[in-house]
Protein backbone atom coordinates (compact mmCIF):
# COMPACT_ATOMS: atom_id res chain seq x y z
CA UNK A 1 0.00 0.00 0.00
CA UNK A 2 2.39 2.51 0.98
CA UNK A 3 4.54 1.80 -2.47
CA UNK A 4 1.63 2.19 -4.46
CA UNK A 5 1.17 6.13 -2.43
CA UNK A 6 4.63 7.08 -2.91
CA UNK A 7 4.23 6.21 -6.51
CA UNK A 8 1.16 8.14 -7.08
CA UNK A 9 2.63 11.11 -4.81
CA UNK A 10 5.39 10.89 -7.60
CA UNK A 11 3.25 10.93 -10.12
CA UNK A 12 1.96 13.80 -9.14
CA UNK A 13 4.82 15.75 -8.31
CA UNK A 14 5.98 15.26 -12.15
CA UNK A 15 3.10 16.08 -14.04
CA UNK A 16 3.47 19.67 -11.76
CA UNK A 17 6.73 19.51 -12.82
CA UNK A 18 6.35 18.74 -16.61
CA UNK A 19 3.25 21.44 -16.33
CA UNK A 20 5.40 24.41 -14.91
CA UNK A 21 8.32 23.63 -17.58
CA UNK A 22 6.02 23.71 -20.56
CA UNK A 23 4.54 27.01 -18.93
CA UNK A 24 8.24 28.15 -18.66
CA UNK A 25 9.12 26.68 -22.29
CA UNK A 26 6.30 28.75 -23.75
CA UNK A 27 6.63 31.63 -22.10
CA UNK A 28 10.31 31.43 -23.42
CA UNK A 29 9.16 30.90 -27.06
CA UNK A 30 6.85 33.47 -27.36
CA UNK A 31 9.22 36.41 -25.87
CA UNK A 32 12.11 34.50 -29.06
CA UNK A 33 8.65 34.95 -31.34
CA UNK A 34 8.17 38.63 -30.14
CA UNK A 35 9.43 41.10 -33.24
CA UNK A 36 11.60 43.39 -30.93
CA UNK A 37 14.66 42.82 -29.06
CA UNK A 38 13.56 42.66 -25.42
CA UNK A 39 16.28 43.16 -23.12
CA UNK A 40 13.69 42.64 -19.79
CA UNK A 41 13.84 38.90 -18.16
CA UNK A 42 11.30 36.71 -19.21
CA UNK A 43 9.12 36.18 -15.95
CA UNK A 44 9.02 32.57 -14.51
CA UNK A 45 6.14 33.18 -11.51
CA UNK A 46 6.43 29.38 -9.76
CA UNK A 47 4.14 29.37 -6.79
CA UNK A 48 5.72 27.30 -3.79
CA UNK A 49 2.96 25.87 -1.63
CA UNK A 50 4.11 25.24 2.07
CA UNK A 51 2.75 21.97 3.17
């Protein structure tokens, strides 16, 4: 039983992963897409929940 939670609490943990590096990956492509040289950071906004 507790295998089977520490798999699915893994599980978890990398779709949020995989989800907040597409977000990131995007984010990155569209400001390379964007006509004009931007010389502002791209913002990454990763919220952190304390549990």
């Amino acid at each position: 039983m507790k295998k089977l939670l520490d798999r699915a609490k893994r599980s978890r943990k990398a779709q949020r992963l995989r989800q907040l590096l597409d977000r990131a990956i995007d984010r990155v492509r569209d400001t390379l897409a964007a006509p004009e040289p931007r010389l502002q950071p791209v913002p990454i906004r990763v919220k952190r929940r304390k549990g």
